[in-house]
Protein backbone atom coordinates (compact mmCIF):
# COMPACT_ATOMS: atom_id res chain seq x y z
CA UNK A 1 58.44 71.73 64.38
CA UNK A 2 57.20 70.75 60.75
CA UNK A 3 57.65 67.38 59.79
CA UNK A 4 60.49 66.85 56.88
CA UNK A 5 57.63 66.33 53.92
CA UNK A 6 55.73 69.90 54.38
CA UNK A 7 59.16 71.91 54.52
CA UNK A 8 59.04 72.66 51.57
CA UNK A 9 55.78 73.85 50.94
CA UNK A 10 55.96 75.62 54.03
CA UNK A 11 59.29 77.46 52.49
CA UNK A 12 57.35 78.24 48.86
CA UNK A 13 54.20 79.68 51.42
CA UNK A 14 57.00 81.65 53.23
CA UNK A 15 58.57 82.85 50.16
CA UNK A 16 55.34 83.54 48.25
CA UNK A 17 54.31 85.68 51.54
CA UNK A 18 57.41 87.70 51.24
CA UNK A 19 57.13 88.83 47.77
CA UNK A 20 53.19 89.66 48.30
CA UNK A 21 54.25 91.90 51.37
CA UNK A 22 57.41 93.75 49.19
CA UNK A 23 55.74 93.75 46.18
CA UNK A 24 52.60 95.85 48.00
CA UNK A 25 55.22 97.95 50.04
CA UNK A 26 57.07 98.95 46.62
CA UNK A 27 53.00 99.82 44.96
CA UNK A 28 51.77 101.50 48.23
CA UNK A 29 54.92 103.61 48.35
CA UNK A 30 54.15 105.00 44.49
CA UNK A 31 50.92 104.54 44.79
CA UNK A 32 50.25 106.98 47.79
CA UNK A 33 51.57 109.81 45.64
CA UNK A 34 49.92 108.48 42.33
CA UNK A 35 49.43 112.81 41.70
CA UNK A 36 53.67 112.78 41.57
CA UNK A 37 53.96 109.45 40.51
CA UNK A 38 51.62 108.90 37.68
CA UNK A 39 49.74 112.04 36.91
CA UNK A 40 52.98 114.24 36.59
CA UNK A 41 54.84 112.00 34.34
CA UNK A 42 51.13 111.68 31.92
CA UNK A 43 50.83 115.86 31.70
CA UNK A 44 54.72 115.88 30.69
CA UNK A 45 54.21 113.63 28.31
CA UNK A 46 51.11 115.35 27.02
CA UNK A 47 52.78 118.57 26.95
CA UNK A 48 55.68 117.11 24.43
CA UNK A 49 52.63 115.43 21.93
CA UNK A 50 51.16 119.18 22.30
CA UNK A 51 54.30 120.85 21.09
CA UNK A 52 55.74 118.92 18.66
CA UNK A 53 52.52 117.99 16.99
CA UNK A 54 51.76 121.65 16.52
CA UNK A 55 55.08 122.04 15.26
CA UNK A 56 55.33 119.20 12.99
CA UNK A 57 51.95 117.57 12.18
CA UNK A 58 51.70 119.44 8.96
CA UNK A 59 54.95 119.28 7.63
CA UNK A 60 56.49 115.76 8.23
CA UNK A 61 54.77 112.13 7.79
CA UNK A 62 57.03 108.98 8.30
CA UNK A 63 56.51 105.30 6.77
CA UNK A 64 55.54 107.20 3.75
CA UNK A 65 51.68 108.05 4.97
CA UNK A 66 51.56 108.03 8.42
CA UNK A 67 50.62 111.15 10.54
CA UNK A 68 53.15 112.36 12.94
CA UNK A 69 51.69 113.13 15.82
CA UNK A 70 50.32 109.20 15.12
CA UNK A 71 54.04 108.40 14.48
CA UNK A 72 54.56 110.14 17.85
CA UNK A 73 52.35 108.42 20.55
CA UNK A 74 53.59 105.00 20.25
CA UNK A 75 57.20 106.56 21.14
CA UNK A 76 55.73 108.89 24.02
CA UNK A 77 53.87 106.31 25.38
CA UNK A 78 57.13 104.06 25.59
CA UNK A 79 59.56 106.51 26.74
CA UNK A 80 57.37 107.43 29.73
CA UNK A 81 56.83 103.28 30.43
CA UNK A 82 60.86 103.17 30.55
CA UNK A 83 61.56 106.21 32.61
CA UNK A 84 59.09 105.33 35.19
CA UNK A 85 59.84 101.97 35.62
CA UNK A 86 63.40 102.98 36.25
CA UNK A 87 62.75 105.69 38.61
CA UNK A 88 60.43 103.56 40.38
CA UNK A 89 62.81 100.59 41.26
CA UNK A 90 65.31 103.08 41.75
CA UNK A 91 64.42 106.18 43.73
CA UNK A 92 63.03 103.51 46.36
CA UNK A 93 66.16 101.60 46.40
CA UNK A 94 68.38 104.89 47.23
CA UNK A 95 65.63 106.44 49.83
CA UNK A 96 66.07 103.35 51.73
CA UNK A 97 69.87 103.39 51.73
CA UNK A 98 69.77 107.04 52.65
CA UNK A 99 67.03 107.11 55.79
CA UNK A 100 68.01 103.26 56.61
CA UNK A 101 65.15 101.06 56.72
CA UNK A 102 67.02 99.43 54.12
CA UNK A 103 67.67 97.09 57.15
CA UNK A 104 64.23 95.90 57.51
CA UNK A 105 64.29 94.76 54.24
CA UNK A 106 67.39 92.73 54.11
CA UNK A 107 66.67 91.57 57.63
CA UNK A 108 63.76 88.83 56.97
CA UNK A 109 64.51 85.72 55.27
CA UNK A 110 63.63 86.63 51.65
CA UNK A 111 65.52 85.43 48.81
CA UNK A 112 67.62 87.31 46.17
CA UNK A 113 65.08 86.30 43.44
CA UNK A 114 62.09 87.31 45.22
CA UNK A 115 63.90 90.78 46.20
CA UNK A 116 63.94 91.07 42.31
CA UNK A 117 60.93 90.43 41.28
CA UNK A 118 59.23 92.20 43.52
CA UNK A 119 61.02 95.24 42.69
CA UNK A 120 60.80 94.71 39.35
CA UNK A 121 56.86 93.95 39.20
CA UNK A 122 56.41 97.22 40.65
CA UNK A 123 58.51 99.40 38.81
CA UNK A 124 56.87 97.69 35.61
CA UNK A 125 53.03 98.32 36.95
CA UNK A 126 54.16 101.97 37.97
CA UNK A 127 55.38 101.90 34.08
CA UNK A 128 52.55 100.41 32.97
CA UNK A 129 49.73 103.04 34.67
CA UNK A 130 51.39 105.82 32.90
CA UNK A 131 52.10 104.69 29.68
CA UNK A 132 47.94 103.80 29.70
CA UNK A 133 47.37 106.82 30.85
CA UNK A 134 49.37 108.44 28.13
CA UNK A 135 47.70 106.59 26.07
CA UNK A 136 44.10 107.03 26.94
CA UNK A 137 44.90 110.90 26.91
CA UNK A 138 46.56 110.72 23.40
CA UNK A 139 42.93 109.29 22.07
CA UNK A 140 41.56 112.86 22.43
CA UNK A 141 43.94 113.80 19.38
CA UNK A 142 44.53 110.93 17.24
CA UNK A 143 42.93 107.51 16.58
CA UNK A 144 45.78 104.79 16.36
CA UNK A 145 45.69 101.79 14.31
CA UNK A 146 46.97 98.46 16.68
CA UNK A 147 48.07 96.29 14.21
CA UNK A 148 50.25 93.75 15.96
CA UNK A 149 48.91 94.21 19.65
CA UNK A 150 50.94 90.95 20.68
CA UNK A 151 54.16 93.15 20.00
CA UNK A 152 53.01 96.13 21.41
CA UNK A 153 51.99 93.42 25.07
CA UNK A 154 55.64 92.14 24.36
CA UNK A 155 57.92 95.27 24.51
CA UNK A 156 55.89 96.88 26.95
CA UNK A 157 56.32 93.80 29.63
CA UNK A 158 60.37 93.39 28.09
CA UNK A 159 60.93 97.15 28.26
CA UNK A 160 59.19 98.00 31.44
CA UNK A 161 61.20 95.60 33.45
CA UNK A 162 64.70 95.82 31.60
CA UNK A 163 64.65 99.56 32.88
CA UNK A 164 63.17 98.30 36.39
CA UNK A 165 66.19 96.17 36.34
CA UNK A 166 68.46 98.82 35.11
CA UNK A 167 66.84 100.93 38.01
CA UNK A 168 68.01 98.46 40.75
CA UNK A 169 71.58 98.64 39.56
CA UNK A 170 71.34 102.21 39.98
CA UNK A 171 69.39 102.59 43.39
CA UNK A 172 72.31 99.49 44.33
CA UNK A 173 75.36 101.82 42.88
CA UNK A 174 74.16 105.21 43.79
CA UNK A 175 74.89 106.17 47.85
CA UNK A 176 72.99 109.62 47.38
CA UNK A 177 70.55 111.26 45.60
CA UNK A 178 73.36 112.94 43.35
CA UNK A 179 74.82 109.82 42.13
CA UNK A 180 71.30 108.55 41.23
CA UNK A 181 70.23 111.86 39.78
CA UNK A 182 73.61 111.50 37.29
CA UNK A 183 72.89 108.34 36.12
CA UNK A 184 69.55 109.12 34.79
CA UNK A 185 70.50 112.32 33.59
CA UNK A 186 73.59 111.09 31.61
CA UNK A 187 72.42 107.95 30.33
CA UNK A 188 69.32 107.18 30.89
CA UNK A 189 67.88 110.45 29.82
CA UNK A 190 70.19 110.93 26.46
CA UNK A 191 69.50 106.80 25.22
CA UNK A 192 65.74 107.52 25.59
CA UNK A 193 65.80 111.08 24.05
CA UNK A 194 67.95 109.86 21.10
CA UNK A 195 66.16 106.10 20.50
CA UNK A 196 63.58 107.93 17.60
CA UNK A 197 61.23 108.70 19.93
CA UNK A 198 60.71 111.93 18.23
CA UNK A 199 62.12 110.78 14.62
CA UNK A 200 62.79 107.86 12.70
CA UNK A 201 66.17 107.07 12.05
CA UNK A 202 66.21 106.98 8.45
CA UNK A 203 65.79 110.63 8.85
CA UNK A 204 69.42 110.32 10.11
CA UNK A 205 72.81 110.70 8.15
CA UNK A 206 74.08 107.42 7.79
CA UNK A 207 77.17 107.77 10.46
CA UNK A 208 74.16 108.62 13.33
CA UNK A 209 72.17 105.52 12.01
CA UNK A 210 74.69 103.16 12.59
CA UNK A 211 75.47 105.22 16.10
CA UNK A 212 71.71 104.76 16.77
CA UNK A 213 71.36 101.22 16.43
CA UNK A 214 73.89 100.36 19.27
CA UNK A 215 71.45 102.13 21.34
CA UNK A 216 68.99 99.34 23.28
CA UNK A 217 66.57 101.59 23.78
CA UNK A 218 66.42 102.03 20.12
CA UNK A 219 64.97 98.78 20.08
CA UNK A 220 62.18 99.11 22.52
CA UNK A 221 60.92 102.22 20.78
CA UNK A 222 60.73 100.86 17.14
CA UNK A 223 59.46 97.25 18.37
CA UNK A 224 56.37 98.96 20.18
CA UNK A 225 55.51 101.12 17.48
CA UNK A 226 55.80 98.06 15.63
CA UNK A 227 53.09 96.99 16.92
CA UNK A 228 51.05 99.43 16.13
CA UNK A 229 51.25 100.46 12.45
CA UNK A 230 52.89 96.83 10.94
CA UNK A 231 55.87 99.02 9.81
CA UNK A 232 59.77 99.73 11.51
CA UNK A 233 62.37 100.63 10.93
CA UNK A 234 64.26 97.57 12.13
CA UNK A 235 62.83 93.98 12.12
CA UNK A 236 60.66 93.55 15.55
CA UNK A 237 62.29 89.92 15.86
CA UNK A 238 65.59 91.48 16.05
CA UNK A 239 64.59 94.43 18.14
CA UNK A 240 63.07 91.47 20.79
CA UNK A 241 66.37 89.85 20.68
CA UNK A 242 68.24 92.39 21.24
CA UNK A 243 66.23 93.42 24.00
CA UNK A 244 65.57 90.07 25.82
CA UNK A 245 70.01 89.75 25.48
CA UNK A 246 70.32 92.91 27.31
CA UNK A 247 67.26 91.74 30.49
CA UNK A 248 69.04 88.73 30.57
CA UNK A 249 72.25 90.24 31.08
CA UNK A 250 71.45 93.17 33.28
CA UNK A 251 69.16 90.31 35.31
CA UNK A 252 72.30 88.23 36.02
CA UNK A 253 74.10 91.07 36.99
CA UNK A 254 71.69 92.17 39.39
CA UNK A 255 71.16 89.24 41.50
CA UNK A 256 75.02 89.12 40.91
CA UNK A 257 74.73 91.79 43.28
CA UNK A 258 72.22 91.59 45.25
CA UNK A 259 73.34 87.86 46.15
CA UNK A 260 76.83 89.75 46.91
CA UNK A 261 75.45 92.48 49.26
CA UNK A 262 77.14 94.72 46.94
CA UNK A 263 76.46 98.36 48.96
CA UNK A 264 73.97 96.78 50.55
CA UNK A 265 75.50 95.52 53.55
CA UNK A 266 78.04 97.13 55.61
């Protein structure tokens, strides 16, 4: 037995060991099917910068001389960060509930923190390799300015693991693939598609303005493209706030939860 001085270094080894061996469980289990799991979500999102572009290149420019399919990359390349992170936490949440080896990962001694972060560090790399990929594909039609690329770092890591966290909640909630499948397609789904991705929301009547800045994910979209053309159409201080309130909220909840065994634990 371990003397009383190295405990606790022999608990931080132990701990550190346990997130290494979740964290690569959660990227090996994506990573195995990168084709579904990262090349999919990069041709959808190259099929919507294909369509509207041909649609509305010629005819629209926002922030008074900016291109719109430029306008439009920034906000393709963030929505498909978000939904991946979230369906990367949370698809392998609910496939472990539903075949049961959910048990083997409750079962060692690993704390509610390092659960978390593991999860979350995944999700947000999963989120990460697409919205690069997006990106580096999106070079073959426009050349993008990267005028604050500290903000465009800063939403990216914020965004990426506010919807991995979101994604836990879900994967935690959800008891089948129906439940899960609702969630994103009722809320996650609408507050991405209506955050400006596609638009700005000056181009809005004023009642759907106001109605768009209680969305979050309004926030996360108009900070990163922030950060690439200097111009918003919110302050990105304010759009970081509001976004590092709502991680910091859904966070606590989370571990709430998790330290709870909320539908975890029979």
């Amino acid at each position: 037995m371990p003397d009383a001085e190295s405990l606790p270094g022999t608990f931080r080894a132990s701990r550190f060991v346990g997130f290494r061996t979740l964290f690569a469980k959660e990227v090996l289990r994506f990573s195995k099917v990168g084709f579904q799991t990262v090349a999919a979500p990069v041709l959808s999102a190259l099929l919507y910068l294909l369509i509207f572009s041909h649609v509305l290149d010629r005819h629209a420019t926002v922030y008074g001389d900016v291109p719109y399919i430029a306008f439009l990359v920034p906000g393709l390349v963030m929505m498909s960060l978000l939904q991946n992170a979230f369906a990367n936490s949370s698809s392998s949440l609910i496939q472990s509930k539903v075949t049961g080896n959910i048990i083997f990962v409750l079962l060692p001694p690993i704390s509610c923190r390092v659960f978390y972060a593991a999860y979350v560090l995944a999700a947000v790399l999963r989120g990460l390799l697409v919205a690069v990929g997006v990106g580096l594909m999106s070079m073959f039609f426009v050349d993008l300015p990267l005028a604050q690329p500290a903000w465009v770092f800063a939403f990216s890591i914020l965004g990426g693991a506010l919807l991995a966290t979101f994604g836990i909640i879900a994967g935690i909630w959800a008891e089948k693939f129906d439940q899960l499948a609702a969630f994103q397609n009722f809320l996650i789904m609408p507050l991405t598609m209506l955050s400006g991705v596609f638009y700005s929301i000056h181009s809005l009547p004023p009642l759907w303005q106001k109605i768009s800045h209680a969305n979050p994910f309004f926030y996360m979209i108009d900070g990163f493209r922030y950060g690439f053309f200097g111009q918003s159409d919110t302050s990105p201080w304010l759009s970081f706030a509001v976004v590092g309130a709502c991680f910091v909220a859904l966070a606590a909840l989370t571990l709430m939860m998790l330290e709870r065994g909320y539908k975890l634990r029979g």
